[in-house]
Structures are given as structure tokens and as C-alpha cells.
N, C-alpha and C. Protein backbone atom coordinates (compact mmCIF):
# COMPACT_ATOMS: atom_id res chain seq x y z
N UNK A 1 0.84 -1.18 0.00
CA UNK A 1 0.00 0.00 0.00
C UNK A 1 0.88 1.25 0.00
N UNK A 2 0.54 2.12 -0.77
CA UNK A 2 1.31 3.83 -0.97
C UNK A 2 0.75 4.55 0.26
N UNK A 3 2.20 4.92 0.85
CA UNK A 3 1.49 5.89 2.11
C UNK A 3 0.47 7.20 1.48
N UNK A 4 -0.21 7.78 2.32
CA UNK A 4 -0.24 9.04 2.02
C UNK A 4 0.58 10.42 2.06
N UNK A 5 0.76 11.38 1.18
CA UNK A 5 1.62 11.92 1.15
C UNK A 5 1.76 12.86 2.75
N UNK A 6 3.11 13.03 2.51
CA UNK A 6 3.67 13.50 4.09
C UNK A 6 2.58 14.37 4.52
N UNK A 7 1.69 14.46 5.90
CA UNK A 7 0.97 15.95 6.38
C UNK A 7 -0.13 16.03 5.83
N UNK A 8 -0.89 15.10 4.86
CA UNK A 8 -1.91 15.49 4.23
C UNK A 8 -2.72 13.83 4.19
N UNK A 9 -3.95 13.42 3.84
CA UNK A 9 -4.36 12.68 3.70
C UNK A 9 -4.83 11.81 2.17
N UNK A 10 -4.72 10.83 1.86
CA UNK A 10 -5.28 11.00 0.33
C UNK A 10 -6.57 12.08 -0.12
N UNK A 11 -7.60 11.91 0.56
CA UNK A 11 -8.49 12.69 0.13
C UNK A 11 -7.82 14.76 0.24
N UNK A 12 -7.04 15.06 0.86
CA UNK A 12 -6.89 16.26 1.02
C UNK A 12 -5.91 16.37 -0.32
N UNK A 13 -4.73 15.24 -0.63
CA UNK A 13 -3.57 15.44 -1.83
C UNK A 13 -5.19 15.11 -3.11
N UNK A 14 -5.72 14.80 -3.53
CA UNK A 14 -6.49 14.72 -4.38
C UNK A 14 -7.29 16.01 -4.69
N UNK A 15 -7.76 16.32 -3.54
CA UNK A 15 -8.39 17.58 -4.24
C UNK A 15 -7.21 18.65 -4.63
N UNK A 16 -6.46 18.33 -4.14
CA UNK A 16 -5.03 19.42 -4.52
C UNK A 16 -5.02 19.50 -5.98
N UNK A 17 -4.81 17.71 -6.33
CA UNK A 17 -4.42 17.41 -7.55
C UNK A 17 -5.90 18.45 -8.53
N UNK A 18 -7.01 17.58 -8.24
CA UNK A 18 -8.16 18.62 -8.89
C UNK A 18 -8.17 19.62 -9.05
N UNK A 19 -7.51 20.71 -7.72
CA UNK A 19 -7.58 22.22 -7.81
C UNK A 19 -6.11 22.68 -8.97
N UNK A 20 -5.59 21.60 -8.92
CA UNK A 20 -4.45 22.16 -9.78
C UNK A 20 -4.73 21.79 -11.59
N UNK A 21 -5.37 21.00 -11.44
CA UNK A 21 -5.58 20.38 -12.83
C UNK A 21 -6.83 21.48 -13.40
N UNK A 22 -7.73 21.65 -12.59
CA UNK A 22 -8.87 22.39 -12.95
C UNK A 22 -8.44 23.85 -12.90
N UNK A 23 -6.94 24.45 -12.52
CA UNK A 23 -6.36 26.05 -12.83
C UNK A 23 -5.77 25.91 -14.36
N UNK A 24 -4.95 24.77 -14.51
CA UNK A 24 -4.59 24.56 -16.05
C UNK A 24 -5.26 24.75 -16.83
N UNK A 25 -6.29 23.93 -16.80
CA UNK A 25 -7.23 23.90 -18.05
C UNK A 25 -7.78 25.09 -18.17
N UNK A 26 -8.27 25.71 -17.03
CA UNK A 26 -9.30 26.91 -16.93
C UNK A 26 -7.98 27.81 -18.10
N UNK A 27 -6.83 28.08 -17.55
CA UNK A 27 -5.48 28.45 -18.36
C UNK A 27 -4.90 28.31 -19.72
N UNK A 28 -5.59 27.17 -20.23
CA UNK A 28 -5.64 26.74 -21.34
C UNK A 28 -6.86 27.15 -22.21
N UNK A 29 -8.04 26.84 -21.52
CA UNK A 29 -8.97 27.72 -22.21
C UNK A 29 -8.81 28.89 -22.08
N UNK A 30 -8.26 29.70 -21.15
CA UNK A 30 -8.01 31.23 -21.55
C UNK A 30 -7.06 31.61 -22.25
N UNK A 31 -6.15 30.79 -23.28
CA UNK A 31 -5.37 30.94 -23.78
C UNK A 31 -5.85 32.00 -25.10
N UNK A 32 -4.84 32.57 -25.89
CA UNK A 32 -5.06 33.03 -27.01
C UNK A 32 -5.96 32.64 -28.02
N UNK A 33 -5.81 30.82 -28.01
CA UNK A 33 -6.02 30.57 -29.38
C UNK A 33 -7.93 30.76 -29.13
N UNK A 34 -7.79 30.47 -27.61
CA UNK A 34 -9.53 30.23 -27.63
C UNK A 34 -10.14 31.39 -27.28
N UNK A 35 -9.54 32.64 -27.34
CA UNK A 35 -9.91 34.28 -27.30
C UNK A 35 -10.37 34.45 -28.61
N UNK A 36 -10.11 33.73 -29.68
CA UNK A 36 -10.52 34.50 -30.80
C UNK A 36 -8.97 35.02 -31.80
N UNK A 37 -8.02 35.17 -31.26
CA UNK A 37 -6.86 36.02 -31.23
C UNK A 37 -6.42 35.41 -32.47
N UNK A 38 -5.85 35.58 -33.21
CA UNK A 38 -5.04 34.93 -34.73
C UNK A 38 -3.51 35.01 -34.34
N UNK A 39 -2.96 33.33 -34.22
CA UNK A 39 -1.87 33.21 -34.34
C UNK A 39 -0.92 33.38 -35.11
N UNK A 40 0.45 33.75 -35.27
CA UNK A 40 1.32 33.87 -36.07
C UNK A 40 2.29 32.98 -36.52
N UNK A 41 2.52 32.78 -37.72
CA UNK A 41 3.75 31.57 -38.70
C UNK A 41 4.77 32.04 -38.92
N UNK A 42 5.69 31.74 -38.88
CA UNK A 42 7.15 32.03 -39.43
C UNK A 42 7.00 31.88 -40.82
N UNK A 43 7.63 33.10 -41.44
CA UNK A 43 7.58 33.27 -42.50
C UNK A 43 9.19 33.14 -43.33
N UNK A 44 9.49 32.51 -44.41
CA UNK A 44 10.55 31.71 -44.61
C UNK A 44 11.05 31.92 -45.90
N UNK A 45 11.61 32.26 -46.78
CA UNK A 45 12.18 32.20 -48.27
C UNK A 45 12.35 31.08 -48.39
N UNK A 46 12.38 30.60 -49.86
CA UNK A 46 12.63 28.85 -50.44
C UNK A 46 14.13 28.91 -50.00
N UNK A 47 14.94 29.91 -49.86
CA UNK A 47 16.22 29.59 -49.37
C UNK A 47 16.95 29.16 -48.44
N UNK A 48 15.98 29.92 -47.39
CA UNK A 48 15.98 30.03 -46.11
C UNK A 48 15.23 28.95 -45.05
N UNK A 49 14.31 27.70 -45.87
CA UNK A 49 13.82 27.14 -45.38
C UNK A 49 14.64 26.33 -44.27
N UNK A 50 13.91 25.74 -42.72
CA UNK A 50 14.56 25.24 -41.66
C UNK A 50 14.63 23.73 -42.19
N UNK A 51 14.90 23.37 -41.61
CA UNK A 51 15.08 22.06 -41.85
C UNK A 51 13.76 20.89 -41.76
N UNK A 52 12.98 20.56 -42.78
CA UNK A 52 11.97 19.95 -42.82
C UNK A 52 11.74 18.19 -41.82
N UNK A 53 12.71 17.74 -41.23
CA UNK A 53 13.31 16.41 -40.14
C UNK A 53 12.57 17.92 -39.07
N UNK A 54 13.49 18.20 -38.33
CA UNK A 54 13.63 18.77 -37.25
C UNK A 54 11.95 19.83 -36.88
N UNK A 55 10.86 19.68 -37.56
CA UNK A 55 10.03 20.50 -37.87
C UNK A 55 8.67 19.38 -37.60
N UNK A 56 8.52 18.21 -37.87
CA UNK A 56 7.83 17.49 -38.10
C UNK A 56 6.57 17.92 -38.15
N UNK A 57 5.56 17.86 -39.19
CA UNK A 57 4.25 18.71 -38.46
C UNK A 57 4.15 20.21 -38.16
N UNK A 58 5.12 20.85 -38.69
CA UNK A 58 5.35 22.18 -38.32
C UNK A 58 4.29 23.26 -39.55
N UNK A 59 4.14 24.36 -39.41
CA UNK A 59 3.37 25.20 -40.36
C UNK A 59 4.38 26.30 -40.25
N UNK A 60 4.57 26.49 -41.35
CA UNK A 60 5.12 28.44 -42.54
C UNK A 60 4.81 28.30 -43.16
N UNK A 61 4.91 29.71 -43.56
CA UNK A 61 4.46 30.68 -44.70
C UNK A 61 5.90 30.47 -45.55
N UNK A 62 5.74 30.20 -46.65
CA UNK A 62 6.60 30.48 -47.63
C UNK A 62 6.38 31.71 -48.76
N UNK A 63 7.17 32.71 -48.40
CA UNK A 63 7.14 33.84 -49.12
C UNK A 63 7.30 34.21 -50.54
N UNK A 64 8.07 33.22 -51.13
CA UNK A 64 8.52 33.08 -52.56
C UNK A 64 8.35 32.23 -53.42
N UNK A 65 7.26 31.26 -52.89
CA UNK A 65 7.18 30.03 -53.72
C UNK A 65 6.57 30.05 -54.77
N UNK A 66 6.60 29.10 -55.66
CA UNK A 66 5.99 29.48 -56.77
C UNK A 66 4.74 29.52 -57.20
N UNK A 67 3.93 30.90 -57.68
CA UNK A 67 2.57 31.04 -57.44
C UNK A 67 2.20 32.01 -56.68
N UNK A 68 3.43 32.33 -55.82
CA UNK A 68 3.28 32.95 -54.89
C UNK A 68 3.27 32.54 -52.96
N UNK A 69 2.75 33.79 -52.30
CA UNK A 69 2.84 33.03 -50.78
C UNK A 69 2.14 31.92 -50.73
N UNK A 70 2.74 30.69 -49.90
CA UNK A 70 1.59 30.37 -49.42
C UNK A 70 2.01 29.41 -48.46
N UNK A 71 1.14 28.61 -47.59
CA UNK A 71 1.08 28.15 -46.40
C UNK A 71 2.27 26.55 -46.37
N UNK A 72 2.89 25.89 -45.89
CA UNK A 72 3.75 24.44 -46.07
C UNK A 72 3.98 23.70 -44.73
N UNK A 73 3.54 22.46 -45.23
CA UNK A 73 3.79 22.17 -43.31
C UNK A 73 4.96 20.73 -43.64
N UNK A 74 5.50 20.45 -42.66
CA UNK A 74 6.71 19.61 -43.14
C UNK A 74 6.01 18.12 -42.84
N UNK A 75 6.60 17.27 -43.63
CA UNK A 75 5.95 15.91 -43.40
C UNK A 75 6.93 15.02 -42.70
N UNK A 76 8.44 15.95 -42.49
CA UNK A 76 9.48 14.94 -41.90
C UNK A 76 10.28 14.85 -42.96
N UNK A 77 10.22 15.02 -44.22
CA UNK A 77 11.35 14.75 -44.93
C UNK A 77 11.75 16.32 -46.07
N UNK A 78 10.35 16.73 -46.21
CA UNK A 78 10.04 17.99 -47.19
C UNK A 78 8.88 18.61 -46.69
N UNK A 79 9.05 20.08 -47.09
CA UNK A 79 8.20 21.26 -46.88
C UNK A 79 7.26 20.96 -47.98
N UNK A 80 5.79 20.99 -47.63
CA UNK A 80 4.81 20.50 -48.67
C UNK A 80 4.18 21.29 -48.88
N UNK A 81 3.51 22.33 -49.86
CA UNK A 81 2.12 23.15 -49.96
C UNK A 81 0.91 22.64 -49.83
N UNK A 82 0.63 23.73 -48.35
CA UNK A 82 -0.75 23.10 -48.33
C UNK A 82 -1.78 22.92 -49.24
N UNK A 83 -1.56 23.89 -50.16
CA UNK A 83 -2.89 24.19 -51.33
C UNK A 83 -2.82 22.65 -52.65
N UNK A 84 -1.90 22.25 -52.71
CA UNK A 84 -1.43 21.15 -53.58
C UNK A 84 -1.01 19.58 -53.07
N UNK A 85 -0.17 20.15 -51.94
CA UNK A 85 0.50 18.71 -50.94
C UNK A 85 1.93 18.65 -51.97
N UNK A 86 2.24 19.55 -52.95
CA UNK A 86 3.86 19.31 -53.95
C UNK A 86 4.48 20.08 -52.98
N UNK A 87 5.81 19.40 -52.86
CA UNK A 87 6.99 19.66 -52.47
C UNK A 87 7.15 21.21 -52.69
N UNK A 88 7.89 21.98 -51.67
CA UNK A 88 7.85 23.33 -51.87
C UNK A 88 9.31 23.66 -52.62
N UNK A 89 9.27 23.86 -53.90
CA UNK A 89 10.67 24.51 -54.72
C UNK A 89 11.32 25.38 -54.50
């Protein structure tokens, strides 16, 4: 059997845990994204692109691509356009 933690009882470390879990979330829903607020992308030249490994799942803006701007998220090996899914040139 797990003692209870030092000075406190299980039922008293539990609601702890609750009061702490239920400030996060409340924290999380007050975050930016769920204000309404519009997040921002790194914006990147075909030259300048980061390294598409190290990104996995990542989203930029590619500034120069061909066609013009537009959105690329990395699949792990290459920067892909979202509007197409082709490799970003």
C-alpha cells in the first residue's frame, strides 16, 4: 500500500491534484487561441527554409514560392504546400 503523502491525507492530496488540474485547463482555455486572437507563422524564403526532419508537423508561410505566398507544413522529410501537398521549390 502507498502511504499518504507526508501531512496530508489522500483525500486532502487529491483535491489538490483537482484544484491544480482544474487552474490549467481553466489556463488553457483562456489561452489566445480560444480568445478569438489569430496566431502567427514564421515566414521563410525557399532559401531560407529550416530544416523539414527537425520540424515534423510544423506550419510556414513560404514567401517566394511558386505562385506565390503560401502556407507548407513539413511531413518529416520535405516542406509541402498546403494548397497542392507538392513539395515546396
Amino acid at each position: 500500500m502507498i502511504p499518504a503523502p507526508s501531512g496530508r491525507t489522500w483525500e486532502q492530496w487529491g483535491r489538490g491534484v483537482i484544484q491544480d488540474l482544474t487552474q490549467r485547463l481553466q489556463n488553457l482555455q483562456d489561452s489566445k487561441f480560444s480568445q478569438g486572437q489569430i496566431p502567427k507563422v514564421a515566414a521563410h524564403t525557399v532559401a531560407t527554409l529550416p530544416s523539414a526532419s527537425a520540424h515534423f508537423n510544423g506550419v510556414i508561410i513560404v514567401t517566394d514560392e511558386v505562385g506565390g505566398r503560401t502556407l507548407a507544413t513539413s511531413d518529416g522529410t520535405n516542406w509541402k504546400r498546403v494548397s497542392d501537398g507538392a513539395t515546396v521549390s
